[in-house]
Protein backbone atom coordinates (compact mmCIF):
# COMPACT_ATOMS: atom_id res chain seq x y z
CA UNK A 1 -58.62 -6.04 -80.69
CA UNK A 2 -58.65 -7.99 -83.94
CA UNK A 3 -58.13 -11.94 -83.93
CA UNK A 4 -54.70 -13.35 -84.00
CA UNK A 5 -52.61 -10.32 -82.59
CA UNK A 6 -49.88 -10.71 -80.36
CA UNK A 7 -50.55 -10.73 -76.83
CA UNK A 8 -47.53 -8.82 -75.54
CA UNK A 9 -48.14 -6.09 -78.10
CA UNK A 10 -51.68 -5.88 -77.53
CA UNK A 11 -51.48 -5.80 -73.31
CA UNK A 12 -48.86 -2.78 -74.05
CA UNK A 13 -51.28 -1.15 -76.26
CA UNK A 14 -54.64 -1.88 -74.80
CA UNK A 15 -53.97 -2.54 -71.51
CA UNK A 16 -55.69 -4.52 -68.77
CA UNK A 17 -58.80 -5.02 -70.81
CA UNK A 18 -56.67 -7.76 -72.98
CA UNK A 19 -56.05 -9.63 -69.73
CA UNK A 20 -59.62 -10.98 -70.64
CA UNK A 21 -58.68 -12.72 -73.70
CA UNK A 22 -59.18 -16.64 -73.59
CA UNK A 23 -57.77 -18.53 -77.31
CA UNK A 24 -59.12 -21.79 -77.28
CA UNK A 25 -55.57 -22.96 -77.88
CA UNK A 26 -51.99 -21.74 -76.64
CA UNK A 27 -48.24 -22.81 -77.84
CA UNK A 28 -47.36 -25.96 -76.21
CA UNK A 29 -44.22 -24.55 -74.41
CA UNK A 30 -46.10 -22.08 -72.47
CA UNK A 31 -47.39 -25.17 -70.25
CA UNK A 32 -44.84 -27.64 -70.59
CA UNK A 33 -44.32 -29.75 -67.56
CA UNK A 34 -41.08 -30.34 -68.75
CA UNK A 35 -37.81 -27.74 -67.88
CA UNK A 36 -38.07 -24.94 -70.56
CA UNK A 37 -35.88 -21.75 -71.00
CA UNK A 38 -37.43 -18.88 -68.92
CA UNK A 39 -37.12 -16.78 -71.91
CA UNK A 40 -38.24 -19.26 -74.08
CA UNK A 41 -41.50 -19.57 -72.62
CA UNK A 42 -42.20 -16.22 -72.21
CA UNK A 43 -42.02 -15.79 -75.38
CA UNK A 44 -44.35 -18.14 -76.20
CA UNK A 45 -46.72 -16.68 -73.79
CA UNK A 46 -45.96 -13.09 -75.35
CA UNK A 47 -46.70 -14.03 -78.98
CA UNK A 48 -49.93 -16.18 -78.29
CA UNK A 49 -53.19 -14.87 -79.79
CA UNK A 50 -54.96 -11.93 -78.01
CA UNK A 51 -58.71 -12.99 -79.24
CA UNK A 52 -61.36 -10.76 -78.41
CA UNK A 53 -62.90 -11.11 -74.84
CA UNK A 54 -65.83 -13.55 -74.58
CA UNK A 55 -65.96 -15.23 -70.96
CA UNK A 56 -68.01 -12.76 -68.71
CA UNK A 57 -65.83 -13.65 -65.22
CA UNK A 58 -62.69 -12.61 -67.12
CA UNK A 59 -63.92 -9.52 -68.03
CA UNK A 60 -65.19 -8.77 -64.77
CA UNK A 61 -62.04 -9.91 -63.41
CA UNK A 62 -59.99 -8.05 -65.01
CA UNK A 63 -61.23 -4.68 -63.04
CA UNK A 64 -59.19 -6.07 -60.38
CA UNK A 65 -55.76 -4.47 -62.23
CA UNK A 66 -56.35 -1.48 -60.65
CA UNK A 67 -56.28 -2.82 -57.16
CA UNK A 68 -52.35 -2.50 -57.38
CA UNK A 69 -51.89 1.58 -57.90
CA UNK A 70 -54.77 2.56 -55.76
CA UNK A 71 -52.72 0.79 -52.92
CA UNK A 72 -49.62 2.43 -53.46
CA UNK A 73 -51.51 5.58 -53.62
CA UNK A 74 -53.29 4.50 -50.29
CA UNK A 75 -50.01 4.06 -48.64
CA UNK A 76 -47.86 7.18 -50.29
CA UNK A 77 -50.46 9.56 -49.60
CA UNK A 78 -50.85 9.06 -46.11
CA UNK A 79 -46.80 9.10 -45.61
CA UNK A 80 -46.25 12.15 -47.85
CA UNK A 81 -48.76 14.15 -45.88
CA UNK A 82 -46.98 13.33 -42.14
CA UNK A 83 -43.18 13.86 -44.25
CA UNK A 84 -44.40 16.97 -44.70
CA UNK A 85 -45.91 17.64 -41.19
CA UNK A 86 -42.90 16.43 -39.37
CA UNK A 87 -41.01 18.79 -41.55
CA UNK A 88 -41.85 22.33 -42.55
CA UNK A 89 -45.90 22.02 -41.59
CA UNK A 90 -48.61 21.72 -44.41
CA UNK A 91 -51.35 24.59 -44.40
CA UNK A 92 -55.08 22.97 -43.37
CA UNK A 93 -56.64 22.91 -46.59
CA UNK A 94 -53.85 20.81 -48.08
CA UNK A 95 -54.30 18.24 -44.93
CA UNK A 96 -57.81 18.40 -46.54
CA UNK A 97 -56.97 17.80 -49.82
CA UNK A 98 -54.24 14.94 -49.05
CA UNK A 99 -57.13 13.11 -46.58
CA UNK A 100 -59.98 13.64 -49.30
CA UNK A 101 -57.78 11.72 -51.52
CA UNK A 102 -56.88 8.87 -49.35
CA UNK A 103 -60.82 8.37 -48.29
CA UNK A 104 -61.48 8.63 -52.25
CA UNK A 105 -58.48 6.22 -53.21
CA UNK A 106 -59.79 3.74 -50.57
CA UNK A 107 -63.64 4.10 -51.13
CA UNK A 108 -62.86 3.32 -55.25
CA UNK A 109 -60.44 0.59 -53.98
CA UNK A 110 -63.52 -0.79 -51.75
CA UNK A 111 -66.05 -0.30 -54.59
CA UNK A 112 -63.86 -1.92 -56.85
CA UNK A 113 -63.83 -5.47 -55.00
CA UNK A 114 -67.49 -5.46 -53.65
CA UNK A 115 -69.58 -3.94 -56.69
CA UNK A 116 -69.45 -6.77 -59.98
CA UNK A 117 -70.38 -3.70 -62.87
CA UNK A 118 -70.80 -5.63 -65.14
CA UNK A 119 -70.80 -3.68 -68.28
CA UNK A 120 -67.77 -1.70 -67.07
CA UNK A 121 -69.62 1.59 -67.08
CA UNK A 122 -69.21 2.83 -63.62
CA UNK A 123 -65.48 1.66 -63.79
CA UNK A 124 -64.53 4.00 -66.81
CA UNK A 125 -66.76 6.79 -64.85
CA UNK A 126 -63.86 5.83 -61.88
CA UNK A 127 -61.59 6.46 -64.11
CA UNK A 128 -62.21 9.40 -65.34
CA UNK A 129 -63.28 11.33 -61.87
CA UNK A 130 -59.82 10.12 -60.58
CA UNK A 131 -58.31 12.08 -63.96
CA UNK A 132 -60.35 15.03 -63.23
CA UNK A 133 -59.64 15.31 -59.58
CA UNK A 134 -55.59 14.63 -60.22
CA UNK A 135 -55.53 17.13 -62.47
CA UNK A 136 -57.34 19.51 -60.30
CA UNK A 137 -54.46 19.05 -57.22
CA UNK A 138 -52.20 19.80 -59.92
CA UNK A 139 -53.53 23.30 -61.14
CA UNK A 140 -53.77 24.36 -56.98
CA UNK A 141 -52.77 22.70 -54.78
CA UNK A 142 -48.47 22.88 -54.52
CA UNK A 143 -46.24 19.92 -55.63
CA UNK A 144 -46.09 16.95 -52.76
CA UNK A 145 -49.12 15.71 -52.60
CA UNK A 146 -50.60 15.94 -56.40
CA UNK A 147 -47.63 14.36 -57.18
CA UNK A 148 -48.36 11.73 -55.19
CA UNK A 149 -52.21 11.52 -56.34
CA UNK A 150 -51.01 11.57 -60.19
CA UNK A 151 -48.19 9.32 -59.92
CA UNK A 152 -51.08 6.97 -58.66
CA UNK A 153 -53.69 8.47 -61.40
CA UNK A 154 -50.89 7.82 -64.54
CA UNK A 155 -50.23 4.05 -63.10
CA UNK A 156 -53.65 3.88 -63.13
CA UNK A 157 -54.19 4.54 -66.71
CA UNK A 158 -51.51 2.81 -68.21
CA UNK A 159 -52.80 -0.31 -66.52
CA UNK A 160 -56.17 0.26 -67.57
CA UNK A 161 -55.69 1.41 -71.01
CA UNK A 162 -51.88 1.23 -71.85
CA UNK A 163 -48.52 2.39 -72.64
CA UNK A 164 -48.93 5.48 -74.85
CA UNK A 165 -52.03 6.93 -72.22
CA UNK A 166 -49.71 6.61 -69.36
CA UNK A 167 -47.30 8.35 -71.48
CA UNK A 168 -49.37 11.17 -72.17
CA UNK A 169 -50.76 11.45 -68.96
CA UNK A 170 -46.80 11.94 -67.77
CA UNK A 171 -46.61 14.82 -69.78
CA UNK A 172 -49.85 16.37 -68.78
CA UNK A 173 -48.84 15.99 -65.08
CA UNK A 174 -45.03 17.18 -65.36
CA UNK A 175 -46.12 20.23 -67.61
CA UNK A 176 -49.00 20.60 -64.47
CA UNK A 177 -46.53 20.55 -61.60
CA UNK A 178 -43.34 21.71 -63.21
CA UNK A 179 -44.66 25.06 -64.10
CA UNK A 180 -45.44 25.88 -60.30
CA UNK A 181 -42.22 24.07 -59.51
CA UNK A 182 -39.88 25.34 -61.56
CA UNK A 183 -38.14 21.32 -62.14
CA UNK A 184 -39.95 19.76 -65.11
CA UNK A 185 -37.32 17.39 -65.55
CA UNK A 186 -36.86 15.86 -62.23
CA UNK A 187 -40.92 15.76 -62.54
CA UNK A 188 -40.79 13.76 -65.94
CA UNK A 189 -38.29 11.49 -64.51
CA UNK A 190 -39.82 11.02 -61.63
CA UNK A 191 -43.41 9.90 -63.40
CA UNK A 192 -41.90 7.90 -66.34
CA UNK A 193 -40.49 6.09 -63.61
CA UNK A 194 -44.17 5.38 -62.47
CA UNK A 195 -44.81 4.42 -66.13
CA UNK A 196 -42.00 1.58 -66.18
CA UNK A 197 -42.97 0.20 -62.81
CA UNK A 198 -46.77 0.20 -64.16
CA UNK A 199 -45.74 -1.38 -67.67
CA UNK A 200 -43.83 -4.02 -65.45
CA UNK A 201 -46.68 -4.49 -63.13
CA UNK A 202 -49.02 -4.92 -66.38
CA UNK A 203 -46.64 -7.48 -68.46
CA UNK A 204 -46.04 -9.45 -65.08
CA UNK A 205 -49.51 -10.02 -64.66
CA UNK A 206 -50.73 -10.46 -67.99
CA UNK A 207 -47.40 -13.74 -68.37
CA UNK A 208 -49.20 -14.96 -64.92
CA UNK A 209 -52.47 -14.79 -65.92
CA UNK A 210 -52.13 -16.66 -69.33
CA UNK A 211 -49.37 -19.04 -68.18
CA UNK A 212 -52.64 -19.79 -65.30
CA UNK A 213 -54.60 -19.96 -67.92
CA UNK A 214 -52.74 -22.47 -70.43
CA UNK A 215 -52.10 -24.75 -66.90
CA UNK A 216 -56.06 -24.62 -66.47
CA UNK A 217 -57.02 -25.37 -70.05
CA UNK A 218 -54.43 -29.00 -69.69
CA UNK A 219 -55.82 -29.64 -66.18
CA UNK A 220 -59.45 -29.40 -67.39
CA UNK A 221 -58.87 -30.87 -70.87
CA UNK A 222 -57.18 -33.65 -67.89
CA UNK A 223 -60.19 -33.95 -66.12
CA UNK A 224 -62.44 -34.29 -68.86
CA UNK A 225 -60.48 -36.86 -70.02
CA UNK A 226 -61.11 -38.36 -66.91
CA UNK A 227 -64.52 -38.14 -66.70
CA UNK A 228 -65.13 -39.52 -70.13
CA UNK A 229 -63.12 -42.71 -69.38
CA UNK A 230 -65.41 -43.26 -65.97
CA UNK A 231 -68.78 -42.57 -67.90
CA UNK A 232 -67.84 -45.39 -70.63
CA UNK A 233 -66.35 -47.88 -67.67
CA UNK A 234 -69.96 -47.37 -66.28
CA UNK A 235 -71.61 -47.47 -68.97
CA UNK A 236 -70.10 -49.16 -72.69
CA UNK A 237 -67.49 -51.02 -70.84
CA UNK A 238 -70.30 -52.50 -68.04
CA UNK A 239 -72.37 -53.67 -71.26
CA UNK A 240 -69.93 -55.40 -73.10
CA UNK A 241 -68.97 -57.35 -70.30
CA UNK A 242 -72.34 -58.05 -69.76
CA UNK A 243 -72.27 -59.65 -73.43
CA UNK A 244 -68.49 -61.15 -73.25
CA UNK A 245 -70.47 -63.35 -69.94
CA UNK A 246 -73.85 -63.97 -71.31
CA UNK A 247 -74.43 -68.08 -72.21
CA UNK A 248 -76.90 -68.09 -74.61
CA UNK A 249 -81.02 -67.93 -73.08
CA UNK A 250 -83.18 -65.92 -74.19
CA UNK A 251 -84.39 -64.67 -70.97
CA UNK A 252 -80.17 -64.01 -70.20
CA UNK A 253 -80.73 -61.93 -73.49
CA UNK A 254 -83.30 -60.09 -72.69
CA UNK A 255 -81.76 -58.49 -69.52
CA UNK A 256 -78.50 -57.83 -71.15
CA UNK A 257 -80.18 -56.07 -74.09
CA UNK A 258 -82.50 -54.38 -71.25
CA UNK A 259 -79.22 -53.04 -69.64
CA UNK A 260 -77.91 -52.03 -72.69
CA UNK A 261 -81.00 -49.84 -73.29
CA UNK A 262 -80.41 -48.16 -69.47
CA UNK A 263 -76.78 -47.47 -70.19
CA UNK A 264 -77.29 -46.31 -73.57
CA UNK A 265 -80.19 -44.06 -72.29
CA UNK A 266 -77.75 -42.91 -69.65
CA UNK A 267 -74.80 -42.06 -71.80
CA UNK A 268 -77.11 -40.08 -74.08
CA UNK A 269 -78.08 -38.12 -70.80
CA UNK A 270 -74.63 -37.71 -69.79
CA UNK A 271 -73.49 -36.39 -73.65
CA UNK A 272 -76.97 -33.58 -74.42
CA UNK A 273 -77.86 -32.69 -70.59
CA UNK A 274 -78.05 -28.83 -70.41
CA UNK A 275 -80.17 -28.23 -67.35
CA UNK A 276 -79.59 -29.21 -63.69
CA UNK A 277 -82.27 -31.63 -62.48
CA UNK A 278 -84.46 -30.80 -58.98
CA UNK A 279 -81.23 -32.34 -56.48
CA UNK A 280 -79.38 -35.53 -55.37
CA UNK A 281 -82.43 -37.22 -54.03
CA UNK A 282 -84.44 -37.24 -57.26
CA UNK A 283 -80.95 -38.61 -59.11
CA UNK A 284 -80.68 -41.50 -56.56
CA UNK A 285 -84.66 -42.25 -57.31
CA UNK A 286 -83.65 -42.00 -60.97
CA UNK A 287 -80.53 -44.16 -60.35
CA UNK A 288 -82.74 -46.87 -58.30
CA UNK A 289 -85.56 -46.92 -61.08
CA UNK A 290 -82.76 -47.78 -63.66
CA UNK A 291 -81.37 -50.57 -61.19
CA UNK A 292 -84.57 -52.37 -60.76
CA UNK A 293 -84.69 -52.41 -64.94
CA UNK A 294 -81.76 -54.85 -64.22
CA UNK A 295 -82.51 -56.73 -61.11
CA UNK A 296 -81.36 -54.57 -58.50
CA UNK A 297 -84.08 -53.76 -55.54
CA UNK A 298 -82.71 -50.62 -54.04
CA UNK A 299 -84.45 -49.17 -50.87
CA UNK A 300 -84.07 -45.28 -50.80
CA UNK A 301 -83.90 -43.41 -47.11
CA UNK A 302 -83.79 -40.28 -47.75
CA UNK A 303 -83.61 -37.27 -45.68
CA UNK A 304 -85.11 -33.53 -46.60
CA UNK A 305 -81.77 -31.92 -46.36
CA UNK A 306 -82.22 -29.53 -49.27
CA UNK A 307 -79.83 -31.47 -51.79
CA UNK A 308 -80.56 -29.33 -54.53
CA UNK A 309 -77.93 -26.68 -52.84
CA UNK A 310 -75.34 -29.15 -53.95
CA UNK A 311 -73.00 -27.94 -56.99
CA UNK A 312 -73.58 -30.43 -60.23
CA UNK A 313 -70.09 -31.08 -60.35
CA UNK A 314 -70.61 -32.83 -56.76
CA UNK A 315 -74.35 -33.99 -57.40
CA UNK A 316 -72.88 -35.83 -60.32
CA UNK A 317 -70.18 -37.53 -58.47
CA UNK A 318 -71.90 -38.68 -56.44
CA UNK A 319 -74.25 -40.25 -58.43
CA UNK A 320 -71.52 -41.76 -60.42
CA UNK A 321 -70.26 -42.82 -57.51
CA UNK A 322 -73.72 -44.72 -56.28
CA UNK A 323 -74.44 -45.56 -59.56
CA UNK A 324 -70.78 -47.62 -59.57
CA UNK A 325 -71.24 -48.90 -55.90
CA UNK A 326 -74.66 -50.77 -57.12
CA UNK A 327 -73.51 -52.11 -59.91
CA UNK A 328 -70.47 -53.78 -58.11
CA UNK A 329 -73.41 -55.10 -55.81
CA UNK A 330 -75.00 -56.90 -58.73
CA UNK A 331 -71.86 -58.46 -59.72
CA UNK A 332 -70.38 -59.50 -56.55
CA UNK A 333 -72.06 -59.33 -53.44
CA UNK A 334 -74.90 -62.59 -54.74
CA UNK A 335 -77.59 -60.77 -53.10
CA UNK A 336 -80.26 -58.76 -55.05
CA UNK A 337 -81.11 -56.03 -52.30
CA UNK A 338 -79.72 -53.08 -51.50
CA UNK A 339 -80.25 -49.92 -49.34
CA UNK A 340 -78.98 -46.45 -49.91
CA UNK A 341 -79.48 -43.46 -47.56
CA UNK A 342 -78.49 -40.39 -47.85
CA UNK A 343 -78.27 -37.80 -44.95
CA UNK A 344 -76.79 -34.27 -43.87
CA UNK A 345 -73.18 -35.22 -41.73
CA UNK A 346 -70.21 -33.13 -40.72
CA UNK A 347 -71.18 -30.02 -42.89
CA UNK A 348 -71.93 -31.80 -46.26
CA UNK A 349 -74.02 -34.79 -47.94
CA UNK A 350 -72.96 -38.40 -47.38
CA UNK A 351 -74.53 -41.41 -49.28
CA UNK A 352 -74.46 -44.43 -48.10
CA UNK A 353 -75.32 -48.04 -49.89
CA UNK A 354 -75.76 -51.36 -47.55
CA UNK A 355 -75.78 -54.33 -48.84
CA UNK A 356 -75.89 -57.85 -46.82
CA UNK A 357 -74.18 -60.26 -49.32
CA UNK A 358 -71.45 -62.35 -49.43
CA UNK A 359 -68.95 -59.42 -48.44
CA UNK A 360 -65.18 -59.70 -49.46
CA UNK A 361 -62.20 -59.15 -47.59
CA UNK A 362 -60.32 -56.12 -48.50
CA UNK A 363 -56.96 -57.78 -48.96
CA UNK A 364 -58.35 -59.61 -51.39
CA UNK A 365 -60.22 -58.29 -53.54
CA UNK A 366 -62.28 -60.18 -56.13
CA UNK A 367 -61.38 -59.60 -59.81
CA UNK A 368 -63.38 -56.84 -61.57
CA UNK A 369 -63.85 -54.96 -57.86
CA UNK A 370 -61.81 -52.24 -58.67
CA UNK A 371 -64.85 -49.49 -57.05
CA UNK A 372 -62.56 -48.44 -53.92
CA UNK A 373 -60.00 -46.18 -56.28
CA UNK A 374 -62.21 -45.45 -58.63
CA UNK A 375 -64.78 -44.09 -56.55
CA UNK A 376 -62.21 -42.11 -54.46
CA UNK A 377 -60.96 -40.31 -57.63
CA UNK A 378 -63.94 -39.69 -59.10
CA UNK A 379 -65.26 -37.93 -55.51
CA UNK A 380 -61.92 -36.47 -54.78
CA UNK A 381 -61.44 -34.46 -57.57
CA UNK A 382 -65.08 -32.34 -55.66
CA UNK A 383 -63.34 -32.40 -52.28
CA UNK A 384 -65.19 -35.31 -51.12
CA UNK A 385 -64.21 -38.93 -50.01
CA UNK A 386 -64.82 -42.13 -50.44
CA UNK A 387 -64.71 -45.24 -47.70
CA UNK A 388 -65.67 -48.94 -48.95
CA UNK A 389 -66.08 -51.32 -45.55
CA UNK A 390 -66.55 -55.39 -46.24
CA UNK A 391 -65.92 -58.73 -44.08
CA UNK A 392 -66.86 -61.98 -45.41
CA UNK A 393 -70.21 -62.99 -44.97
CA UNK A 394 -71.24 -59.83 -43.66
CA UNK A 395 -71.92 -57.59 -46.90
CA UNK A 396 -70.49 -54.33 -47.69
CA UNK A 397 -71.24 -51.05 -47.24
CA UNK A 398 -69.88 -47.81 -49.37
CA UNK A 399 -69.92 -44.61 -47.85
CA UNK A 400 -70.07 -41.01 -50.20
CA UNK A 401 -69.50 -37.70 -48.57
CA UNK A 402 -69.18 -34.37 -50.21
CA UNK A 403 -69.53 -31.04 -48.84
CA UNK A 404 -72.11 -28.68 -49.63
């Protein structure tokens, strides 16, 4: 596949293997929130760039094509074999045949979904032992049934490797079955039929699959977004308000250029990390070392739940998360003590900070304490949740869940 073809022509060409292809960029009508023509973005979709394969799961997933004409096969062969038995009879060795195909049709369907092969070896081996055997039923075994068994093996391979191999396989298989027959043509119409529906099946898919994909590349180009405008409120943002407050003192200085030196430390982490650290607990130590840097005296109770089976997506939120609930605890609550536990509940991890400062009531919120939404969002977006709980006088306390 060279760089910059079309994707329609390429699918009918190549097949499912082009189902793979990921462009770092597609037309902007193809995901368009907005009403667009049906036909217009189709087209789109149709003349985006088919770039060469690169993201492993694609690849992989891609295997999954075939799913759809082994279980049409699974389903004719089965009904062609009692047609015939409720009609004129079928001689044993062709019950043999037609039930050696449908365990073989089922077992490839079965190894198809539970085995990854992930150099797509054993797949084109499939393939071609599904070839052999089809043309085998043709050469002996009557009309009925092979023609059930290469209808499936010719949708087969023009989803896996396109129109003009389905094509020829048609040929092969009418020339096959017509000569015992004695009806080529009601053969060849009968199997370019199975061609169409298989080309339809393929171009279907393929518009799905990259219209899923254009939708995924705006939500996550969304989210990042997202999560870029949270790490600078926590960080930059914190900072310069910090500054923007500060009334000259040099020891007042000192601990806003000392917070400035956390954050910045922290948004380098955030921008170069590229390995997971050991789990959640050893973030919220991290997180209540930084605190203390700033004035913060955080008391950690933590439980050996086995964190580090937490995804980083989640691990992170929740840090965030903590990390955002402390800081509001700095600025608000007048009391310089904190303490955050985190513990196994309902199925996931929940982190919990307690302070017992001046609390707030929740109808009125104090300017700046915008935590409660923000929070939510950011824990949300993992499937967790968020609830902030405060009454005057009586402090606050933020509770963090996320599953495992």
């Amino acid at each position: 596949m060279t760089r910059g073809s079309k994707f329609l022509l390429a699918l009918l060409r190549r097949g499912a293997p082009v189902l793979a292809s990921t462009p770092r960029e597609l037309p902007a009508e193809v995901d368009d929130p907005e009403p667009v023509p049906a036909l217009r973005r189709m087209g789109a979709m149709a003349a985006s760039e088919a770039s060469p394969p690169s993201d492993p799961l694609m690849i992989r997933a891609t295997r999954y094509a075939v799913l759809l004409p082994l279980a049409c096969r699974l389903v004719g062969l089965p009904l062609t074999w009692l047609w015939l038995v409720l009609g004129s009879g079928v001689p044993w060795w062709l019950t043999v045949v037609a039930w050696a195909g449908t365990v073989f049709t089922a077992g490839s369907a079965v190894w198809v979904l539970r085995v990854p092969d992930l150099r797509g070896r054993w797949t084109r081996l499939l393939l071609w032992v599904d070839l052999v055997f089809g043309v085998a039923l043709g050469l002996w075994c009557g009309l009925w049934i092979p023609l059930v068994y290469l209808a499936g093996t010719v949708a087969l391979w023009t989803m896996c490797r396109g129109v003009l191999t389905g094509l020829a396989l048609a040929a092969l298989g009418s020339v096959l079955l017509g000569l015992g027959a004695g009806d080529v043509t009601g053969i060849v119409g009968l199997l370019l039929v199975v061609v169409t529906a298989a080309v339809g099946s393929l171009v279907l898919l393929g518009l799905a699959t990259r219209l899923a994909l254009a939708i995924g590349m705006r939500l996550g180009q969304e989210a990042e977004r997202a999560r870029t405008e949270r790490t600078l409120h926590d960080t930059v943002l914190q900072t310069l308000e910090a500054i923007a407050l500060t009334e000259g003192g040099e020891a007042e200085l000192a601990r806003v250029r000392q917070a400035a030196r956390v954050q910045a430390h922290e948004l380098r982490r955030a921008l170069n990390s590229s390995s997971a650290p050991d789990g959640l607990a050893a973030e919220l130590a991290t997180l209540a070392t930084e605190m203390a840097r700033e004035g913060l005296r955080a008391e950690l109770a933590i439980s050996d739940i086995g964190d580090d089976q937490l995804s980083e997506a989640r691990r992170i939120a929740v840090r965030d998360a903590a990390r955002e609930a402390l800081r509001n605890t700095m600025k608000h609550a007048g009391t310089r003590d904190v303490v955050v536990r985190m513990e196994e509940r309902d199925g996931g991890v929940v982190v919990i900070t307690r302070d017992h400062g001046v609390g707030y009531d929740e109808d009125e919120r104090p300017p700046g304490f915008g935590m409660s939404e923000s929070m939510k969002a950011r824990l949300a977006e993992v499937g967790g949740w968020c609830r902030v709980e405060s009454r005057p006088g009586r402090g606050t306390r933020v509770t963090m869940w996320v599953p495992r």
